[in-house]
N, C-alpha and C. Protein backbone atom coordinates (compact mmCIF):
# COMPACT_ATOMS: atom_id res chain seq x y z
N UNK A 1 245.21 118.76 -24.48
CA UNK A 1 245.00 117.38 -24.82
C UNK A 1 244.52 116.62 -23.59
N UNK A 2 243.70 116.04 -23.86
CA UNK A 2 242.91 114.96 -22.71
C UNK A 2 243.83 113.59 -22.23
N UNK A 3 243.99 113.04 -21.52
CA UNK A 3 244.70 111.56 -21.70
C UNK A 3 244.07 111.42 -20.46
N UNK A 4 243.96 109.96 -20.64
CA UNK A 4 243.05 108.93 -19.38
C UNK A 4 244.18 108.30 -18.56
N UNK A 5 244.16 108.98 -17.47
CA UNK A 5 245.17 108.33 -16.41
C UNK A 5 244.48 107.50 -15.43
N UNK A 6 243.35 106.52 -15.86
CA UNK A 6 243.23 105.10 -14.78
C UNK A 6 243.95 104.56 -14.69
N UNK A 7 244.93 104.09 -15.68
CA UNK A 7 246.24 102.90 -15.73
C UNK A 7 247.14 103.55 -14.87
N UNK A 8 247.80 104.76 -15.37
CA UNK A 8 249.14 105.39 -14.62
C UNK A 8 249.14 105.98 -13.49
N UNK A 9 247.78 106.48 -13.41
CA UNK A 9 247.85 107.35 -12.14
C UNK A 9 247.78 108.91 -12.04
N UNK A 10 247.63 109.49 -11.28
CA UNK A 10 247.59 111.36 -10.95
C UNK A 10 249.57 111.24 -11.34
N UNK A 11 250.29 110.17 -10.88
CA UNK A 11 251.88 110.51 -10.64
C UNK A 11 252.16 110.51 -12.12
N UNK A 12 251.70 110.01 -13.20
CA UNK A 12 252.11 110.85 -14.42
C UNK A 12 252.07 111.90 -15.00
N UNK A 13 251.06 112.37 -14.45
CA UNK A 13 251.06 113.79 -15.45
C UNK A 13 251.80 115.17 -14.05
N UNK A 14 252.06 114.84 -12.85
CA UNK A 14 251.24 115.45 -12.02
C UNK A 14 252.62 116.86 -12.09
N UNK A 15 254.26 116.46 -12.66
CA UNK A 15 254.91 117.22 -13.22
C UNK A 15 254.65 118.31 -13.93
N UNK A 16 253.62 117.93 -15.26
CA UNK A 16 252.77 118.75 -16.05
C UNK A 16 252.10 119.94 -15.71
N UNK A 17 252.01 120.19 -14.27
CA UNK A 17 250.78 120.84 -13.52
C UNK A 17 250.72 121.32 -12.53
N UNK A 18 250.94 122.64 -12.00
CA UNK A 18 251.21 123.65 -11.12
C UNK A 18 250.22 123.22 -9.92
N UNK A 19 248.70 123.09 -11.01
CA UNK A 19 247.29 123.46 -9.97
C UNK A 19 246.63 122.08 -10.23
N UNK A 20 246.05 121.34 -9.05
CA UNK A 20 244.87 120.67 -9.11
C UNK A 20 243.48 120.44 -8.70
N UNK A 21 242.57 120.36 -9.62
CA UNK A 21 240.94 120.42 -8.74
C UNK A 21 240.80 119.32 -8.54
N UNK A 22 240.26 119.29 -7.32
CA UNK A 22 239.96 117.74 -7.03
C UNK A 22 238.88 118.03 -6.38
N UNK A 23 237.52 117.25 -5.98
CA UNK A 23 236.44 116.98 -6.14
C UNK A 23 236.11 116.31 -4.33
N UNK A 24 235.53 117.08 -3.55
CA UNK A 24 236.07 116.38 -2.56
C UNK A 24 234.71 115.14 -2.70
N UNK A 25 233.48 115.24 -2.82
CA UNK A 25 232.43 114.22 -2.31
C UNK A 25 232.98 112.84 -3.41
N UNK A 26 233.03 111.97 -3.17
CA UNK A 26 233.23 110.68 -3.75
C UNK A 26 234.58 110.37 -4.80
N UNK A 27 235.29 111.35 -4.58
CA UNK A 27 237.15 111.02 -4.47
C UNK A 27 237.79 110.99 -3.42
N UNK A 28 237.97 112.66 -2.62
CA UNK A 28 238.43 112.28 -1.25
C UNK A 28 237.86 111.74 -0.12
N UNK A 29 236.11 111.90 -0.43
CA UNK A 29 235.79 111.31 1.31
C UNK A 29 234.06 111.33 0.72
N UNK A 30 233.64 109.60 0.95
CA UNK A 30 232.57 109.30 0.34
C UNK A 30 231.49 109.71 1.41
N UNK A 31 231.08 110.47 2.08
CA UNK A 31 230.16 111.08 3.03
C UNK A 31 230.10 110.60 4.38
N UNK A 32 231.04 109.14 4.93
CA UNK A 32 231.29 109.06 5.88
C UNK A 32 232.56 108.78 6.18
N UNK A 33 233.54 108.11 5.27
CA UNK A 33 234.67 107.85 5.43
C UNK A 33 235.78 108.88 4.02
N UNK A 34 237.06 109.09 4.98
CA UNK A 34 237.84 109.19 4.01
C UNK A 34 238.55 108.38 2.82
N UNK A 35 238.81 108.57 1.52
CA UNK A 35 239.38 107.23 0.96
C UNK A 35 240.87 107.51 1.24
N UNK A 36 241.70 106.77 1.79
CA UNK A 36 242.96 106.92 1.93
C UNK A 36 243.74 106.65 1.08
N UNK A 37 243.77 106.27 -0.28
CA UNK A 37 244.36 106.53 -1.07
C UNK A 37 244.16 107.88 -1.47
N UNK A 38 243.40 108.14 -1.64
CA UNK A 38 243.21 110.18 -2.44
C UNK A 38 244.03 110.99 -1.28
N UNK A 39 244.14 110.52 -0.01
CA UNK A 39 244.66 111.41 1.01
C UNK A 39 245.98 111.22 0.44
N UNK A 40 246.99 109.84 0.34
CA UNK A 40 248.24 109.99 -0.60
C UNK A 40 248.57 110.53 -1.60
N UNK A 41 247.60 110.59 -2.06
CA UNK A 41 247.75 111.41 -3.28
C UNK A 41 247.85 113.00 -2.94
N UNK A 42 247.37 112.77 -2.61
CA UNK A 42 246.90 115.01 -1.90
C UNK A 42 248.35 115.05 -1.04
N UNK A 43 248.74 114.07 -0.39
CA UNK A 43 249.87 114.81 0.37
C UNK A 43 251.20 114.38 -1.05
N UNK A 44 251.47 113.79 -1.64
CA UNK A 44 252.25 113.60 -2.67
C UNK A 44 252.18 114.91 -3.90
N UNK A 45 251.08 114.81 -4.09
CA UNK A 45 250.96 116.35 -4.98
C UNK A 45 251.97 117.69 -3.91
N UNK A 46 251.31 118.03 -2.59
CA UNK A 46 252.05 119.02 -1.78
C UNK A 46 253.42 118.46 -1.74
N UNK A 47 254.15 117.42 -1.23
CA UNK A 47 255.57 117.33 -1.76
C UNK A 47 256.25 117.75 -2.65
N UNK A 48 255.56 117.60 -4.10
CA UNK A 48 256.39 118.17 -5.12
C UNK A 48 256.07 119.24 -4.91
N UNK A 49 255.75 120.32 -4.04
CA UNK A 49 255.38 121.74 -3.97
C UNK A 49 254.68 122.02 -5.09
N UNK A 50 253.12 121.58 -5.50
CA UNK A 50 252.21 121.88 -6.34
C UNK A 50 251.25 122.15 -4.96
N UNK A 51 250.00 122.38 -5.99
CA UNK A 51 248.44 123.28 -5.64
C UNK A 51 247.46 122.19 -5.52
N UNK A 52 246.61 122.38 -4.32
CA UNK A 52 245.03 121.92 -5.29
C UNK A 52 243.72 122.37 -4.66
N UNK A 53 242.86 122.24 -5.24
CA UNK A 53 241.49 122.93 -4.52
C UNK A 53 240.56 122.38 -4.45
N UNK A 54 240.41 121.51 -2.97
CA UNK A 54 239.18 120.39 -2.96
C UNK A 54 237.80 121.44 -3.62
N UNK A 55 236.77 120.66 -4.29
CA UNK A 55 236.03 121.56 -5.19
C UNK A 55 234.97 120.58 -4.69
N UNK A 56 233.85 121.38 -4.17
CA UNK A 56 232.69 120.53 -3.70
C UNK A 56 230.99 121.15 -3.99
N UNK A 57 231.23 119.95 -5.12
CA UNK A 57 230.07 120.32 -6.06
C UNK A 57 228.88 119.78 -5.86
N UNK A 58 228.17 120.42 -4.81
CA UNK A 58 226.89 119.97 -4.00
C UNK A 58 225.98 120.88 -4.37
N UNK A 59 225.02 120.08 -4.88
CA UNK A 59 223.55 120.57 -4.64
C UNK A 59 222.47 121.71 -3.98
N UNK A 60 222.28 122.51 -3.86
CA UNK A 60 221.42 122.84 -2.39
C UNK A 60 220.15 121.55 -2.50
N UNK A 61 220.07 121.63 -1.02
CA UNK A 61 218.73 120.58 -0.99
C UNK A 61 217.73 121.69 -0.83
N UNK A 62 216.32 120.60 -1.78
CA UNK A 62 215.17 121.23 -1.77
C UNK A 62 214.35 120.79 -1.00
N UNK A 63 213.39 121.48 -0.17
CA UNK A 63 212.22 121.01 0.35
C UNK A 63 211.05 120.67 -0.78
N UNK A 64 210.88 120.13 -0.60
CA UNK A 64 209.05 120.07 -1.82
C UNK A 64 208.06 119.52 -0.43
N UNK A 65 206.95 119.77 -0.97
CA UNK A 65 205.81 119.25 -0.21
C UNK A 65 204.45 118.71 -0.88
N UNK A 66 203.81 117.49 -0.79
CA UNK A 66 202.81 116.73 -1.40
C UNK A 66 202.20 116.02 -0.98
N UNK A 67 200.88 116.21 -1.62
CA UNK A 67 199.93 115.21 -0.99
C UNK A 67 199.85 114.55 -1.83
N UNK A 68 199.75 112.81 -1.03
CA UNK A 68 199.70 111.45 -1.93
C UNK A 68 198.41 110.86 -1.52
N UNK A 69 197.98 110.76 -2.72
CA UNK A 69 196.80 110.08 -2.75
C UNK A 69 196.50 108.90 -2.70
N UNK A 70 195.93 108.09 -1.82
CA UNK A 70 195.88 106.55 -2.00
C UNK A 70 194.49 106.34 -2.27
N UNK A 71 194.28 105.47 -2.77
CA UNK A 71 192.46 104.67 -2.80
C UNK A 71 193.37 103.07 -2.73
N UNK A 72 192.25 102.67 -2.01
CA UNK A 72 192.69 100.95 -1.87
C UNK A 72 191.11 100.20 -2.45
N UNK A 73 191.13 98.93 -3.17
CA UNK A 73 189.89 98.38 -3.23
C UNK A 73 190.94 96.66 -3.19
N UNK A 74 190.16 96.04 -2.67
CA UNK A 74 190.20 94.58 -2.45
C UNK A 74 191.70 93.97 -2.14
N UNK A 75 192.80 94.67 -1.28
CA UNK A 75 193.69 94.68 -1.26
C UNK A 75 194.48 95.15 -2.33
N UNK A 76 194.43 96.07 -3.42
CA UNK A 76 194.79 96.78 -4.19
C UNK A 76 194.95 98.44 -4.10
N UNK A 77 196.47 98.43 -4.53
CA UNK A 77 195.80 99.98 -4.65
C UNK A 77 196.10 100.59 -6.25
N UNK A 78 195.56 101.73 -5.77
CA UNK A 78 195.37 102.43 -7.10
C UNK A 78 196.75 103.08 -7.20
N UNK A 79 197.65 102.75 -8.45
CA UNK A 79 198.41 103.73 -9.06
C UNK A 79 198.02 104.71 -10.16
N UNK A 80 199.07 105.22 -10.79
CA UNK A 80 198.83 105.98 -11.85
C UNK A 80 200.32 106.41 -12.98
N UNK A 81 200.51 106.42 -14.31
CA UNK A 81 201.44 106.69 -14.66
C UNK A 81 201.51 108.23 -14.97
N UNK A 82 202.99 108.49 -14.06
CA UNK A 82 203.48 109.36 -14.04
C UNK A 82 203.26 110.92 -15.11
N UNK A 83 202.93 112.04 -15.26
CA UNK A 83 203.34 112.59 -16.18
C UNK A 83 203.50 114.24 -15.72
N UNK A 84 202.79 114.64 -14.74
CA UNK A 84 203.51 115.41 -14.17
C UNK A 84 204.37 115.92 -13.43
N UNK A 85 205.51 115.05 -12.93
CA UNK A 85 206.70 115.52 -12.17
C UNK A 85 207.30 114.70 -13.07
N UNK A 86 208.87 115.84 -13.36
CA UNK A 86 209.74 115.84 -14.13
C UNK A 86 211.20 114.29 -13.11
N UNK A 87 211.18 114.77 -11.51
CA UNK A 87 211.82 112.98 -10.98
C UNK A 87 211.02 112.20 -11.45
N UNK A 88 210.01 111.92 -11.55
CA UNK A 88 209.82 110.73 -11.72
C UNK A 88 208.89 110.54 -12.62
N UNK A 89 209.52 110.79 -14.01
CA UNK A 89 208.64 110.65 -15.65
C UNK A 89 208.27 109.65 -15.63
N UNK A 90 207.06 109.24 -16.32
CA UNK A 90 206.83 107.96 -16.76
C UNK A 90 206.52 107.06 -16.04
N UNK A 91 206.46 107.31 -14.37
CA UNK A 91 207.17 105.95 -13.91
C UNK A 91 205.45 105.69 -13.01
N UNK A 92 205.06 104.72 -12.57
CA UNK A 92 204.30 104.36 -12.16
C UNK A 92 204.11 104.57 -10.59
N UNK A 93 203.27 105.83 -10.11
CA UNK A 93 203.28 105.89 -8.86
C UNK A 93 201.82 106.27 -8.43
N UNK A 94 201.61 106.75 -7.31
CA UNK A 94 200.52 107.56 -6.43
C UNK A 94 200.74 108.30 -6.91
N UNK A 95 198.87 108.83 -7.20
CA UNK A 95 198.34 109.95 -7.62
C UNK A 95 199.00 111.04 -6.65
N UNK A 96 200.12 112.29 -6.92
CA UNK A 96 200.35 113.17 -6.17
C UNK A 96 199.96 114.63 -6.72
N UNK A 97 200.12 115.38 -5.78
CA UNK A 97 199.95 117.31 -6.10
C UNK A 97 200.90 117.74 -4.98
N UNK A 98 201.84 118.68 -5.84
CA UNK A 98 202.53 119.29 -4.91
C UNK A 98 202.52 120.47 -4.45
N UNK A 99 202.60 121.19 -3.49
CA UNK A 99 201.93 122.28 -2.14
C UNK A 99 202.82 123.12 -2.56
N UNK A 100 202.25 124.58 -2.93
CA UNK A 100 204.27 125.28 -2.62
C UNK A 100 204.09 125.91 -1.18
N UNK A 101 205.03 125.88 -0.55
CA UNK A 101 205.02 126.55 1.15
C UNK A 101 203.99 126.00 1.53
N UNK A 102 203.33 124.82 1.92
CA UNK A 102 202.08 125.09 3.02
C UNK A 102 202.17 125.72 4.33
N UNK A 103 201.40 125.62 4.75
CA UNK A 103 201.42 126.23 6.23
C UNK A 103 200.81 125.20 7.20
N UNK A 104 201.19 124.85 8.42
CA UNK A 104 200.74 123.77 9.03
C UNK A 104 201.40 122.47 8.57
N UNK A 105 201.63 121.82 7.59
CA UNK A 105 201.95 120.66 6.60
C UNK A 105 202.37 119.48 8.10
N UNK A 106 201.13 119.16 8.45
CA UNK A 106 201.92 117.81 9.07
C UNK A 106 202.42 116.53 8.51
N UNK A 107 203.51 116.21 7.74
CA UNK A 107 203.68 114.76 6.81
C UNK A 107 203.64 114.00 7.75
N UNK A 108 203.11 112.46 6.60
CA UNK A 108 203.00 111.47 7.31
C UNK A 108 204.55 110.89 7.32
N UNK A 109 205.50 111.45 6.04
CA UNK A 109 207.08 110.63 5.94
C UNK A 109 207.82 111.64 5.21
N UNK A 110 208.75 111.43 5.12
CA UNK A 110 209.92 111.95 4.20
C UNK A 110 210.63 110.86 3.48
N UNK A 111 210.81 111.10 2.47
CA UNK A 111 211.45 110.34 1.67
C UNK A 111 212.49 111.42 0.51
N UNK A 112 214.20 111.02 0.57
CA UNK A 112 214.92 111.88 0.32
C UNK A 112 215.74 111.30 -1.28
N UNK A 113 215.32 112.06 -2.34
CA UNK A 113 215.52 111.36 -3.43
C UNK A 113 216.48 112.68 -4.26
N UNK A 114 217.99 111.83 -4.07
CA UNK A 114 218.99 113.36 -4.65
C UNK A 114 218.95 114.01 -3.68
N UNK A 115 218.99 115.51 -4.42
CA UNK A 115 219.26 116.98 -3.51
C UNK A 115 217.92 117.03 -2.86
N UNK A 116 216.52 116.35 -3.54
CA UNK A 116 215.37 117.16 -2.63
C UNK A 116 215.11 115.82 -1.88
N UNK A 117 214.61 116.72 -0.81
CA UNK A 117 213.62 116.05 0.50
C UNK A 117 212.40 116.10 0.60
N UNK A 118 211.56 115.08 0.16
CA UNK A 118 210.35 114.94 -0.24
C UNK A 118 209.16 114.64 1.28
N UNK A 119 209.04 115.50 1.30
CA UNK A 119 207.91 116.10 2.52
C UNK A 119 205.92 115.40 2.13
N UNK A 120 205.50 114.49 2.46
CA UNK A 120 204.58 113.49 1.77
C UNK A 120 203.99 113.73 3.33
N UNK A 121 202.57 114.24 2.72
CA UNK A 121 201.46 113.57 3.61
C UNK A 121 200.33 112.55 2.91
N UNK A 122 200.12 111.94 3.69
CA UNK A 122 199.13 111.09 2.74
C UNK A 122 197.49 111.22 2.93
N UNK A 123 196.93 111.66 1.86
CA UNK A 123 195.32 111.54 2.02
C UNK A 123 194.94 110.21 1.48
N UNK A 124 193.37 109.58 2.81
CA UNK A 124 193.03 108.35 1.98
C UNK A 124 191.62 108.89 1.32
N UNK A 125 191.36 108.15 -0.01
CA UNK A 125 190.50 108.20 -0.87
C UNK A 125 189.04 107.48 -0.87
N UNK A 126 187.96 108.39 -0.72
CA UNK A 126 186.57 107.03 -0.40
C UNK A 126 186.52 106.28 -1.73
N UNK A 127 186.89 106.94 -2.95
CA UNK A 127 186.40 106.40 -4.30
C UNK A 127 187.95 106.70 -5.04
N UNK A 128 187.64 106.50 -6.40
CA UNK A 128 189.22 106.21 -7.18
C UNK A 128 189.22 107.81 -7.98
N UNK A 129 187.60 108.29 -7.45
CA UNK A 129 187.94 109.28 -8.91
C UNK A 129 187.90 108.94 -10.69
N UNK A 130 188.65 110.39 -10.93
CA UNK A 130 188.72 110.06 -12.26
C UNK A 130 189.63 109.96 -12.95
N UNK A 131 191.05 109.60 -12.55
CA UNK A 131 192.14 109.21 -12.57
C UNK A 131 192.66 108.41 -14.17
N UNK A 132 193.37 109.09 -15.04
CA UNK A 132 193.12 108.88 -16.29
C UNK A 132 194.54 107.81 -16.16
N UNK A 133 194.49 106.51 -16.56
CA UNK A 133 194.68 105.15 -17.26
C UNK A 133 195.19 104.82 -15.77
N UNK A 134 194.20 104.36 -14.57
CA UNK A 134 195.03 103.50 -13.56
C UNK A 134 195.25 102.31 -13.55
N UNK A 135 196.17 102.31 -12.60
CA UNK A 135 196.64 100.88 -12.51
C UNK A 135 196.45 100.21 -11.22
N UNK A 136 196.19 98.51 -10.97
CA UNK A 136 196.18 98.35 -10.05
C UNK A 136 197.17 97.36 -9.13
N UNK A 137 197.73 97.43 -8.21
CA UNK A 137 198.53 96.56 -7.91
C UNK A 137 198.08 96.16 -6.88
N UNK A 138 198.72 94.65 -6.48
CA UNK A 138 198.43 93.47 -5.19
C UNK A 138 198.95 93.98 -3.97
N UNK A 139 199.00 94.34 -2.89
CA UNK A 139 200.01 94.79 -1.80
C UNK A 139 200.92 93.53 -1.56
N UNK A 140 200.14 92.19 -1.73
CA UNK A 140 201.15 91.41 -1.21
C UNK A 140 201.69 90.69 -2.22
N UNK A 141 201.76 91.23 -3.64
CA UNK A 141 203.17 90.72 -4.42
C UNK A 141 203.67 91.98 -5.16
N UNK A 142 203.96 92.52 -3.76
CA UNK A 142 204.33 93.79 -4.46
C UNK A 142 205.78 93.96 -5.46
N UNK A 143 206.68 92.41 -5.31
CA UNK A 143 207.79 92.13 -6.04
C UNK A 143 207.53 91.70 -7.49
N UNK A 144 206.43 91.72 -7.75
CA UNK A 144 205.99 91.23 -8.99
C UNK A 144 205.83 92.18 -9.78
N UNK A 145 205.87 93.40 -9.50
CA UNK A 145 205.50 94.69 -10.17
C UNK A 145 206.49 95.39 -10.89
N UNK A 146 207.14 96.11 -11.56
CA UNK A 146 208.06 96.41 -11.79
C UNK A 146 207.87 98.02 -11.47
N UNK A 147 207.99 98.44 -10.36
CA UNK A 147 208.03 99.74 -9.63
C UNK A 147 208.95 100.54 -9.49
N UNK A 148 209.05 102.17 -9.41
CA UNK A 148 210.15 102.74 -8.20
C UNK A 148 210.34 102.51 -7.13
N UNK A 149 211.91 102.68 -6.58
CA UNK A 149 211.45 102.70 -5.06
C UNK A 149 210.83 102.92 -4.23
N UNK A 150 210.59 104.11 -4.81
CA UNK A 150 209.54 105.21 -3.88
C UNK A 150 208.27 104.41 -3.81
N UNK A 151 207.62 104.33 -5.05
CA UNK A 151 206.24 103.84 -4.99
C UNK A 151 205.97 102.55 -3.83
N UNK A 152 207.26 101.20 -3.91
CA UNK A 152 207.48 100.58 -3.10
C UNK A 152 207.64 101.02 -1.87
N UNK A 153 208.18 101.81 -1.61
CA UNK A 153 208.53 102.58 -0.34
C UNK A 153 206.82 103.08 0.44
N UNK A 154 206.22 103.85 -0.34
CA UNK A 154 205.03 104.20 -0.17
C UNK A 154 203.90 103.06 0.32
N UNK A 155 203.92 101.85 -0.46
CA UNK A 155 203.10 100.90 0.10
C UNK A 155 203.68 100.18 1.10
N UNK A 156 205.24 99.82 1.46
CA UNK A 156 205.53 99.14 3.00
C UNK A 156 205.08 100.18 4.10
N UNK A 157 205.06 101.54 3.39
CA UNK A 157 204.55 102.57 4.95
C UNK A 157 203.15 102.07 5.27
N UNK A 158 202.28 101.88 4.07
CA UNK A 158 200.80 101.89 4.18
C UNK A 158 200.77 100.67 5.00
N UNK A 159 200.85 99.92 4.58
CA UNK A 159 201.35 98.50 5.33
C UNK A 159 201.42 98.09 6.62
N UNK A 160 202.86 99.02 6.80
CA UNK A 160 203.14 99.03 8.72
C UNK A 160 202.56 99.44 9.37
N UNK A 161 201.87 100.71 8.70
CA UNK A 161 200.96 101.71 9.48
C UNK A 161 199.14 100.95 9.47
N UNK A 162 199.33 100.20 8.75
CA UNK A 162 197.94 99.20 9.27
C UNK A 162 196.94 99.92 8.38
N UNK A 163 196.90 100.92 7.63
CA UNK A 163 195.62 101.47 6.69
C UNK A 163 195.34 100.05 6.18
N UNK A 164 193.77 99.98 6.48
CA UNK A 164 192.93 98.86 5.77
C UNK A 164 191.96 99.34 4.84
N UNK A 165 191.03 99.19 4.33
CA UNK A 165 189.70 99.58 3.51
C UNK A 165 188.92 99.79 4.54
């Protein structure tokens, strides 16, 4: 039987129960700090001479590697909606292709979304191509857009880094 112990606590049931899994990333210790309540708890469970097994259910991280395509015309650049990468369905970004293993791969950034680490060099574009339903956005209202981060992320780099037409 299931029962929701937010109200009562681990100290109700915790009689019930020889063994406990507990979860270490974002119960006992959120990636830089410990939470010190879960540490009371963990030493209160060992008092009553019970069990438990921090259980740390991580990811492997992935490398990926891609080239992002920019074209700019009149302070605009060219997006595109999403449909081949499964992160980011649907969503409105730079034309990308992703590399498996290159060799050499100098990126221009990394950008780390989840388990993978997104390895981005950027090519610039003389023309737009043939880029099926683009879109174009302003660089400088870029809050007006309703974007990913990333994509946002992608144009403050272009930005700082001074790429003009």
């Amino acid at each position: 039987m299931t029962k929701n112990i937010d109200k009562e606590g681990l100290s109700s049931i915790v009689d019930n129960y020889q063994l406990f899994y507990v979860d270490l990333w974002g119960v006992v210790h959120n990636g830089v700090f410990l939470h010190q309540e879960a540490i009371k708890v963990l030493n209160e469970i060992s008092k009553k001479k019970k069990d438990f097994i921090l259980v740390k259910n991580i990811k492997k991280n992935i490398n990926k590697y891609f080239i992002l395509k920019v074209f700019k015309k009149n302070q605009k650049y060219l997006l595109i909606k999403n449909t081949k990468f499964k992160f980011l369905k649907n969503l409105t970004i730079f034309p990308m292709e992703e590399l498996s293993r290159p060799k050499n791969f100098n990126k221009n950034f990394n950008f780390k979304m989840s388990n993978m680490s997104m390895n981005i060099k950027i090519q610039y574009l003389k023309n737009s191509g043939k880029f099926q339903s683009p879109y174009w956005i302003n660089e400088k209202k870029l809050d007006n857009y309703m974007l990913p981060s990333f994509t946002k992320k992608v144009v403050k780099y272009l930005e700082r880094n001074q790429w003009r037409e």
